[in-house]
N, C-alpha and C. Protein backbone atom coordinates (compact mmCIF):
# COMPACT_ATOMS: atom_id res chain seq x y z
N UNK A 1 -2.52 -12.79 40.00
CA UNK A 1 -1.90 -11.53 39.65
C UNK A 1 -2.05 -11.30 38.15
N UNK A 2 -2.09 -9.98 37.92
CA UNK A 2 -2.21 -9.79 36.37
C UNK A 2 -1.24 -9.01 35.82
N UNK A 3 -1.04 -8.96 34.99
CA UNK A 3 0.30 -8.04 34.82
C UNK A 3 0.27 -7.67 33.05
N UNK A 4 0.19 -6.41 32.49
CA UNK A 4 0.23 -5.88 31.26
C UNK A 4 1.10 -4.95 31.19
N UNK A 5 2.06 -5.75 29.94
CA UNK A 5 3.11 -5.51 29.48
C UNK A 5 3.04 -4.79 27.97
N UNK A 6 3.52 -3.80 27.72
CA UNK A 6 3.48 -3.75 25.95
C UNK A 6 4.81 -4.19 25.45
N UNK A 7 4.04 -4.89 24.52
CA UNK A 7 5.45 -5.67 23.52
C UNK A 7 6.26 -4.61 23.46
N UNK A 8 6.11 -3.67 23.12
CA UNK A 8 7.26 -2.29 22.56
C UNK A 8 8.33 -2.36 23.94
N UNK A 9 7.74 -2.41 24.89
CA UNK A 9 8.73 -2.26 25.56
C UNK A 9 9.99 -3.72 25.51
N UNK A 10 9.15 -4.67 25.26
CA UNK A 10 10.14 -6.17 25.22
C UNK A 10 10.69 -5.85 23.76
N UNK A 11 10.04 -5.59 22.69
CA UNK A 11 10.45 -5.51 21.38
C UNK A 11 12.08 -5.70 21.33
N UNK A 12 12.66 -4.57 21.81
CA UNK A 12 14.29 -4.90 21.65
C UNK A 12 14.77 -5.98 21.88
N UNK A 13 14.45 -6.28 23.51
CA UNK A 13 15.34 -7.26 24.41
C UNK A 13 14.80 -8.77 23.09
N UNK A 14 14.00 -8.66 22.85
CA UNK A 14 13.34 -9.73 21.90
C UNK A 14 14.17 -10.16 20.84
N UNK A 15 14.35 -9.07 20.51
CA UNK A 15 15.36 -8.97 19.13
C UNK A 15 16.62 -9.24 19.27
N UNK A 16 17.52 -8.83 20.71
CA UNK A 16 18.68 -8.86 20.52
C UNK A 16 18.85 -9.99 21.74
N UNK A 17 17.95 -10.60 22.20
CA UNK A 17 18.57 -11.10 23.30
C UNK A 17 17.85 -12.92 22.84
N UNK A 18 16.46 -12.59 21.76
CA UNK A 18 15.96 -13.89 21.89
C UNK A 18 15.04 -14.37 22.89
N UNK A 19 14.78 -13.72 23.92
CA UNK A 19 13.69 -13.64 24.80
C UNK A 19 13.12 -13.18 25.40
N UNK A 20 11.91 -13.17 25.66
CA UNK A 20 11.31 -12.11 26.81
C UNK A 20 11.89 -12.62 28.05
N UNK A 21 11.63 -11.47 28.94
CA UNK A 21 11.55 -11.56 30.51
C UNK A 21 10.67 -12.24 31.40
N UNK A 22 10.07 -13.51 30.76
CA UNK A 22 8.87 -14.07 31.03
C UNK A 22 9.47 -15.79 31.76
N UNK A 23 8.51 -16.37 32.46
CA UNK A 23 8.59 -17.57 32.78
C UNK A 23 8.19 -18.71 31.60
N UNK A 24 8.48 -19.52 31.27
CA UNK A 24 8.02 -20.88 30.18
C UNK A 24 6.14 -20.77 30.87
N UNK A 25 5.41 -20.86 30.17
CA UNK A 25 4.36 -21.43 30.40
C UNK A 25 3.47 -20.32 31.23
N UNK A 26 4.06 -19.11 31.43
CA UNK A 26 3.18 -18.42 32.24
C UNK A 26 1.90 -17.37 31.91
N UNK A 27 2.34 -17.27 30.61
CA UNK A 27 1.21 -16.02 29.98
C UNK A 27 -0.07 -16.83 29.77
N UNK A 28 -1.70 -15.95 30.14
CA UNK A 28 -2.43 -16.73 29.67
C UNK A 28 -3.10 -16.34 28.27
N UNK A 29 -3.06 -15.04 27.86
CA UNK A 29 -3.40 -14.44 26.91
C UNK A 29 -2.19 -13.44 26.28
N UNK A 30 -1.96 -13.17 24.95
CA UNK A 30 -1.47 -12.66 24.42
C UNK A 30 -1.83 -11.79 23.01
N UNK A 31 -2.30 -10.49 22.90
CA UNK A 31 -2.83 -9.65 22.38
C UNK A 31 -1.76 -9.47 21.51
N UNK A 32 -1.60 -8.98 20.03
CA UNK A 32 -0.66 -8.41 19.51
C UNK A 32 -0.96 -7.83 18.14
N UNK A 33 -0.39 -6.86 17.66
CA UNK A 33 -0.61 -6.36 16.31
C UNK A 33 0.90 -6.76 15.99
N UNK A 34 1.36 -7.37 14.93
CA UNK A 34 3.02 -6.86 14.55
C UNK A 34 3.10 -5.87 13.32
N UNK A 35 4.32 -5.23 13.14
CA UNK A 35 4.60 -4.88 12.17
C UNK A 35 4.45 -5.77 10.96
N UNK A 36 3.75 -5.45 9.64
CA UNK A 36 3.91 -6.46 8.59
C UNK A 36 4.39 -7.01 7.43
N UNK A 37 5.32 -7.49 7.63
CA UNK A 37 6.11 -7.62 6.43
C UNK A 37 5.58 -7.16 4.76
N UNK A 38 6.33 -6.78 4.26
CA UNK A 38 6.32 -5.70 3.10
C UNK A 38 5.07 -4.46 3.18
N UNK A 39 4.87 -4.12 3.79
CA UNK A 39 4.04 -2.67 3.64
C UNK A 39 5.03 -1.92 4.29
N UNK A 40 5.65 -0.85 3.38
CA UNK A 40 6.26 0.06 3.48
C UNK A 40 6.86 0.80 4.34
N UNK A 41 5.57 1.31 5.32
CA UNK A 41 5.97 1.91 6.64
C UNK A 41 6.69 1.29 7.68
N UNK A 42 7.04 -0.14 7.42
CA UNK A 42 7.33 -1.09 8.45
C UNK A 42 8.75 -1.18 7.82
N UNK A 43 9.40 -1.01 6.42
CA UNK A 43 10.35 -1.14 6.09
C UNK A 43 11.88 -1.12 6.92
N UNK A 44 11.81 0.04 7.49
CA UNK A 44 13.05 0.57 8.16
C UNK A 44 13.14 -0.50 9.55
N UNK A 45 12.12 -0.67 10.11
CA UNK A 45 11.92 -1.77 11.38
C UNK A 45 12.79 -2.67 10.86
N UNK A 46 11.96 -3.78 9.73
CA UNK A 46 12.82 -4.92 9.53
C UNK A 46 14.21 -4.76 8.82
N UNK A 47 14.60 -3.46 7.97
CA UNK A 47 16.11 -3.38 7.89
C UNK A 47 16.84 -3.16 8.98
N UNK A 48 16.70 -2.81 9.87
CA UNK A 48 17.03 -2.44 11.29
C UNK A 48 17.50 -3.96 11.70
N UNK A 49 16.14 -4.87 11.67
CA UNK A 49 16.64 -6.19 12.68
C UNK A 49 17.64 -6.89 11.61
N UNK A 50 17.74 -7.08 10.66
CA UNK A 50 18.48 -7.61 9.08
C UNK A 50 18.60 -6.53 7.57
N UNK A 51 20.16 -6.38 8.23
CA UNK A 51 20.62 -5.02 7.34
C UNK A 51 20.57 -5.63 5.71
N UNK A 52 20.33 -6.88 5.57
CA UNK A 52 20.53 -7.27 4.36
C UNK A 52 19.01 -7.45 3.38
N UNK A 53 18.23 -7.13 4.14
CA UNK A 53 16.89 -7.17 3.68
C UNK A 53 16.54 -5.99 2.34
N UNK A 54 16.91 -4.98 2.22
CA UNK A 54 16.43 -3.70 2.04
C UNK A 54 17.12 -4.43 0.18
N UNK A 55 18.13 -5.57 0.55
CA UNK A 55 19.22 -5.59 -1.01
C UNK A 55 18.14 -6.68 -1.60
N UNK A 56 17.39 -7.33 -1.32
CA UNK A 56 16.65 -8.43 -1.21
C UNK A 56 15.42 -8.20 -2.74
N UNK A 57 15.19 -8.92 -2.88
CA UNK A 57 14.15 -8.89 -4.48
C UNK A 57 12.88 -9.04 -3.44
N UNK A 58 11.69 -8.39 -4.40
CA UNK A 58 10.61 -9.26 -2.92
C UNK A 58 9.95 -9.67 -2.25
N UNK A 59 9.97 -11.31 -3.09
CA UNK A 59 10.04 -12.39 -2.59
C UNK A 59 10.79 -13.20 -1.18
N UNK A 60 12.26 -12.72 -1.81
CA UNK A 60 13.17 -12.98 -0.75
C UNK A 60 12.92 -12.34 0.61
N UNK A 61 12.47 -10.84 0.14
CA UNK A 61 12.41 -9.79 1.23
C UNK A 61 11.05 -10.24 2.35
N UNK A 62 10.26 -10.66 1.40
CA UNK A 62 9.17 -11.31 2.67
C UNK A 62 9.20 -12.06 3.06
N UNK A 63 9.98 -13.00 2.99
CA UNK A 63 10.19 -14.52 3.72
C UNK A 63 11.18 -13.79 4.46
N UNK A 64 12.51 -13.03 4.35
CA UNK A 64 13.69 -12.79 5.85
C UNK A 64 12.79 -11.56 6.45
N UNK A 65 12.09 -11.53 6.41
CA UNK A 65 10.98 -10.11 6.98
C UNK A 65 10.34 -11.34 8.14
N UNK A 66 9.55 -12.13 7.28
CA UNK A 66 8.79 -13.26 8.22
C UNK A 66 9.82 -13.61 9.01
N UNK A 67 11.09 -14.26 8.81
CA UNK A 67 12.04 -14.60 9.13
C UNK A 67 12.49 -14.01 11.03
N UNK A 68 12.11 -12.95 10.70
CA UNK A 68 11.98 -12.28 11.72
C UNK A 68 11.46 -12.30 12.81
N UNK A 69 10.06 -12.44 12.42
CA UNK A 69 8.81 -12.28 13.28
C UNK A 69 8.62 -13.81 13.79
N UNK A 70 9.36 -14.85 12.79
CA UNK A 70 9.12 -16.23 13.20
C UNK A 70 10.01 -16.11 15.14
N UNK A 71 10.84 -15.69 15.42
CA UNK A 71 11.01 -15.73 16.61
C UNK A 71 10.16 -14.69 17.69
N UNK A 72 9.63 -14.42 17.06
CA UNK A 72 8.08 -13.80 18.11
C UNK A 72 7.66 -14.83 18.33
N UNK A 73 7.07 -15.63 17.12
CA UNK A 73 6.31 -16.77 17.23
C UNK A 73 6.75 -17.68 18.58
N UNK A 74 7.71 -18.02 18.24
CA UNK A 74 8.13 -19.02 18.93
C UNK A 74 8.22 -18.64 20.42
N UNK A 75 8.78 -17.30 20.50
CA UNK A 75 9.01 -17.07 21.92
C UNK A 75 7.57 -16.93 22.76
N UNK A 76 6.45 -16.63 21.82
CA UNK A 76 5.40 -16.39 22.34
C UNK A 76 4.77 -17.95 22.91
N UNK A 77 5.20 -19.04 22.12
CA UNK A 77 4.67 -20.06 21.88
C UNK A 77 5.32 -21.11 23.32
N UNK A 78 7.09 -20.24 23.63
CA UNK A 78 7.10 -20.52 24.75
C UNK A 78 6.93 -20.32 26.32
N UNK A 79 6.15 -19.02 26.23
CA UNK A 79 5.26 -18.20 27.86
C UNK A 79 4.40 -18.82 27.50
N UNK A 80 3.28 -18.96 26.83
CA UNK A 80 1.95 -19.69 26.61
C UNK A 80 1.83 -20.42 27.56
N UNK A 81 0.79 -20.67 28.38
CA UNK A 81 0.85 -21.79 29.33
C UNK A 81 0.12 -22.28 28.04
N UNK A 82 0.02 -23.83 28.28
CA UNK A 82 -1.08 -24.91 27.64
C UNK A 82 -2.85 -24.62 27.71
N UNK A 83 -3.11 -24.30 26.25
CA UNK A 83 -4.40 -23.94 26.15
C UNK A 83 -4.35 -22.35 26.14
N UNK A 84 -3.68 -21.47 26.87
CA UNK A 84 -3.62 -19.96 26.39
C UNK A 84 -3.64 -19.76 24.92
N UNK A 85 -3.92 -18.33 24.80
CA UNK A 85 -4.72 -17.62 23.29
C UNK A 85 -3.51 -16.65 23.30
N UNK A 86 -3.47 -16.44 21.49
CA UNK A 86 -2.29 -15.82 21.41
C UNK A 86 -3.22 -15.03 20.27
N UNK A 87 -3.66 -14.02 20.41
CA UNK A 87 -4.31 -13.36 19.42
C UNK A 87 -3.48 -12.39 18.22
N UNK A 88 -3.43 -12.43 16.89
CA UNK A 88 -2.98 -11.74 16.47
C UNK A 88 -3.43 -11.33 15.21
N UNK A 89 -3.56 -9.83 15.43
CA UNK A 89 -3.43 -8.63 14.16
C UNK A 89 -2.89 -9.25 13.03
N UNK A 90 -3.60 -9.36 11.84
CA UNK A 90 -2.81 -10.18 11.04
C UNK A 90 -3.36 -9.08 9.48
N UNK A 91 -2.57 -8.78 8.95
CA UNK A 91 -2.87 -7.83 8.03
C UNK A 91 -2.15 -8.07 6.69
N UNK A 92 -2.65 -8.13 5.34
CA UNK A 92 -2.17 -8.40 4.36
C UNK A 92 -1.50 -7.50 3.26
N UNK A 93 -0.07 -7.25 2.81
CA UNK A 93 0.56 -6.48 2.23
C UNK A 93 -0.30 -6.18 0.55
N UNK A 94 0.15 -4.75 0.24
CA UNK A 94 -0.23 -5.04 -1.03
C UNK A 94 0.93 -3.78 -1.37
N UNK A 95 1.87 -4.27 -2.16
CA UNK A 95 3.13 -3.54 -2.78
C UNK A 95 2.81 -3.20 -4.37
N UNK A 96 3.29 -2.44 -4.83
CA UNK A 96 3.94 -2.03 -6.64
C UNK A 96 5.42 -3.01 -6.62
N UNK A 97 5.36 -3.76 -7.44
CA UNK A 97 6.47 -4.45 -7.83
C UNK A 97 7.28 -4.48 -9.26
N UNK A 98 7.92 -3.72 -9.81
CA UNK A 98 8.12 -3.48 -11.12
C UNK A 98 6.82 -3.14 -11.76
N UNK A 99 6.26 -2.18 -10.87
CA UNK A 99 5.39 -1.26 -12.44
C UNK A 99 4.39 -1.88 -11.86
N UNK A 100 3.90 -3.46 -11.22
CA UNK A 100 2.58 -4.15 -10.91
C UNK A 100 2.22 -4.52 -9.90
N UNK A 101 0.82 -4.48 -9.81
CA UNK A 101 0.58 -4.43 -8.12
C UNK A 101 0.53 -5.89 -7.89
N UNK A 102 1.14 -6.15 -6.39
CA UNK A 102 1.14 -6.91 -5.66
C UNK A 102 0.96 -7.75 -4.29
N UNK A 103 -0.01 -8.79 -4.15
CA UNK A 103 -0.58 -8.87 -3.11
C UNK A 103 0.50 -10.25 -2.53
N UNK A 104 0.37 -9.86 -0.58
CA UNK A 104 1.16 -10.69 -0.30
C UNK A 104 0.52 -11.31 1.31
N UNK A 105 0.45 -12.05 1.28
CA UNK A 105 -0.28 -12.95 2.08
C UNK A 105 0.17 -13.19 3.43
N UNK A 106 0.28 -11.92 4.17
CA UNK A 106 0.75 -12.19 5.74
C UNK A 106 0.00 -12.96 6.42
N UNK A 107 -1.32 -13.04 6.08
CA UNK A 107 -2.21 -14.34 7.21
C UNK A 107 -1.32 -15.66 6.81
N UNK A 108 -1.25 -15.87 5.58
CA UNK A 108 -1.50 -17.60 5.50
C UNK A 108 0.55 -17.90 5.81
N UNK A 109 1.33 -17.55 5.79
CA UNK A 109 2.16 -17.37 6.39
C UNK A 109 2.56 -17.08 7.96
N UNK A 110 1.93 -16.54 8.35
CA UNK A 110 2.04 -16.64 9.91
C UNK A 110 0.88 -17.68 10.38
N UNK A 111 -0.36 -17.90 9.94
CA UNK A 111 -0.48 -18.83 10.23
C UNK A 111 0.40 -20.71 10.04
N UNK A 112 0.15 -20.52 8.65
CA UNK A 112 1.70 -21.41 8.15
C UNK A 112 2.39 -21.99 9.72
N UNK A 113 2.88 -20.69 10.12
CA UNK A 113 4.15 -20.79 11.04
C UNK A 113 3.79 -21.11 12.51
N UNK A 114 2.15 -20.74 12.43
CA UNK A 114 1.44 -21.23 14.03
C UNK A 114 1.58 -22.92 14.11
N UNK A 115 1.15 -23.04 12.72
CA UNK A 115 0.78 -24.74 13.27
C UNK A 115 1.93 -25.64 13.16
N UNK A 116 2.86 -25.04 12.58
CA UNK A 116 4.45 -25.56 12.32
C UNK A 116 5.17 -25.45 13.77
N UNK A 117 4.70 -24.46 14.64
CA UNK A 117 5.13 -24.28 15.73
C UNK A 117 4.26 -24.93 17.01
N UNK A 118 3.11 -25.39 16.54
CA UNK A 118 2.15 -25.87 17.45
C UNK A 118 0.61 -25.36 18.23
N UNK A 119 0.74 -24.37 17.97
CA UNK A 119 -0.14 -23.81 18.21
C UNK A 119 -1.64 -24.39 17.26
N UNK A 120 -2.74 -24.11 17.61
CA UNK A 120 -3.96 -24.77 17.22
C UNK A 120 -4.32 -23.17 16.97
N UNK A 121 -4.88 -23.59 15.62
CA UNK A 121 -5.38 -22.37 14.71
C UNK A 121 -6.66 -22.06 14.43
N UNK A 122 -7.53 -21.42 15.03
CA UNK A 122 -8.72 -21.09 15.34
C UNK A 122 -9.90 -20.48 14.21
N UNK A 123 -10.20 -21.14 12.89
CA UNK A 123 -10.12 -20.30 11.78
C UNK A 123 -11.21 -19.68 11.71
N UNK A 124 -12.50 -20.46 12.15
CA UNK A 124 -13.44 -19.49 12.26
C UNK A 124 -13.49 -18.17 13.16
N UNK A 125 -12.33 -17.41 13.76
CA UNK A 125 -11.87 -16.14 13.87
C UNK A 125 -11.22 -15.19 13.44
N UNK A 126 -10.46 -16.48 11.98
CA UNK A 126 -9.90 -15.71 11.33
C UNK A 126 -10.82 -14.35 10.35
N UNK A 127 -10.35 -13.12 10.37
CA UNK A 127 -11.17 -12.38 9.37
C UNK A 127 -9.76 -11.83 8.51
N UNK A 128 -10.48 -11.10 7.70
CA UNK A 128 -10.07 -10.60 6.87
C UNK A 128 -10.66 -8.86 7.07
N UNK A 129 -9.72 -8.06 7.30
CA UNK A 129 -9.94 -6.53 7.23
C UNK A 129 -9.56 -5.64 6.14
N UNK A 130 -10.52 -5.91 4.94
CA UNK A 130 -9.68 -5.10 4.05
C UNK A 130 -9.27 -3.41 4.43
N UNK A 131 -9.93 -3.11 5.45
CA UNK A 131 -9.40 -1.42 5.04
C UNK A 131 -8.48 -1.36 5.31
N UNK A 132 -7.59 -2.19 5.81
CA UNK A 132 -5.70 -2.34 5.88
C UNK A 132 -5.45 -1.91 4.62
N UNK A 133 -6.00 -2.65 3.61
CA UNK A 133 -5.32 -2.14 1.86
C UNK A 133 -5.91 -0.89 1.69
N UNK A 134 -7.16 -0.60 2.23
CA UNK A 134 -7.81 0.81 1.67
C UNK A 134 -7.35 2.06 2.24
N UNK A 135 -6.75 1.93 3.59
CA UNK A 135 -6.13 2.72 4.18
C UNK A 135 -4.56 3.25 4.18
N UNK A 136 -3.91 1.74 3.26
CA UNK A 136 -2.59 2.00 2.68
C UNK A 136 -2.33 3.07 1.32
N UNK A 137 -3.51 2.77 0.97
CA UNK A 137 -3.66 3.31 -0.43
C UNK A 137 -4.48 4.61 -0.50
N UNK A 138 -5.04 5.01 0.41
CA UNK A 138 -5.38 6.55 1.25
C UNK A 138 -4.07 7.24 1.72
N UNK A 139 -2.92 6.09 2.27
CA UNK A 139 -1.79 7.07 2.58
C UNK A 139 -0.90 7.18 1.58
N UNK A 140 -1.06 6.40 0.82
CA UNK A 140 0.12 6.28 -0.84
C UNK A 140 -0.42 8.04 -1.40
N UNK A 141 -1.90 7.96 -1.48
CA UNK A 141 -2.27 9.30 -2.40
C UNK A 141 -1.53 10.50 -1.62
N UNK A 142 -2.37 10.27 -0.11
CA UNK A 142 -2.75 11.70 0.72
C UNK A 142 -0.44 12.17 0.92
N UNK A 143 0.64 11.01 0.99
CA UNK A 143 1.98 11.13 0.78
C UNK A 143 2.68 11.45 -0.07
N UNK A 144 2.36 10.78 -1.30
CA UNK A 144 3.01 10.93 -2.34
C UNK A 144 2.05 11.88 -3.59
N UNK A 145 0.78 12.49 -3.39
CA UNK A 145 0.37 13.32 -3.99
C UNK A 145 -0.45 12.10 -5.02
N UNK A 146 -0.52 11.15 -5.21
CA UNK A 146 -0.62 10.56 -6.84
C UNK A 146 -2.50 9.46 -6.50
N UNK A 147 -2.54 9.29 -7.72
CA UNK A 147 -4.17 9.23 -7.90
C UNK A 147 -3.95 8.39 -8.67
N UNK A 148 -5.08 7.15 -8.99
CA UNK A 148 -5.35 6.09 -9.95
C UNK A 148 -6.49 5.96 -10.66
N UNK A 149 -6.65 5.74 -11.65
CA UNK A 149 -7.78 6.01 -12.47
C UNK A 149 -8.89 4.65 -11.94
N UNK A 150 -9.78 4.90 -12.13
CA UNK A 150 -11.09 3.55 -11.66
C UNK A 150 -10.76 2.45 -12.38
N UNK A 151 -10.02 2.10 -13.57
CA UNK A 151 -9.71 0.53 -14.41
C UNK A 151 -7.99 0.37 -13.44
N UNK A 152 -7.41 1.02 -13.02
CA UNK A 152 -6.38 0.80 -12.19
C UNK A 152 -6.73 0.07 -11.08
């Protein structure tokens, strides 16, 4: 039997309950994009799951952001049957932080958290997509009206 589920729909029960609706060991594949800690548009999500985030410096703010998503991890880590693929969207923040830009490393952190959790980390699949940053910074202009000079 096959059965496709979208996270959005588990998303809540996830959040407030701590688990999916799933058996230990039963998923064999798992597809996912998450929301990513510190890029902007995702902001209101993670103040939502931790009202205390938004007061946060951030540093702090991306680790209780991860903080978050670490029980995806895990819950994902427990449907997995043994040897199932847990694929994931992994996209890297780039914030203004007092006046300077700042890059923030959602791969090596959720990975971090794969192999801390057990999972076997597949690196020659890992890529890197920059138009995540080029496309953030297409919506910074085309939103907020504002432009950067070429030494910016």
């Amino acid at each position: 039997m096959t059965v496709t589920q979208s996270v959005n729909d588990w998303g809540l029960e996830l959040v407030t309950r701590g688990r999916l609706p799933v058996d230990d060991d039963s998923v064999h594949l798992v597809v996912t994009s998450p929301p990513y800690p510190m890029i902007e548009m995702w902001d209101a999500v993670f103040a939502s799951m931790d009202p205390a985030i938004p007061e946060l410096g951030p540093l702090e703010a991306f680790e209780a952001q991860h903080a978050q998503l670490d029980a995806v991890w895990r819950e994902l880590h427990r449907v997995l049957v043994p040897g199932g693929i847990c694929c994931i969207n992994i996209g890297d923040a780039t914030r203004s932080v007092d006046g300077h830009f700042r890059l923030f490393h959602n791969h090596a952190r959720i990975v971090t958290k794969a192999v801390e959790l057990g999972f076997t980390v597949l690196p020659d699949i890992l890529g890197n997509a920059g138009g995540v940053t080029v496309s953030y910074f297409e919506w910074v202009q085309g939103t907020q009206n504002v432009t950067w000079s070429l030494e910016q």
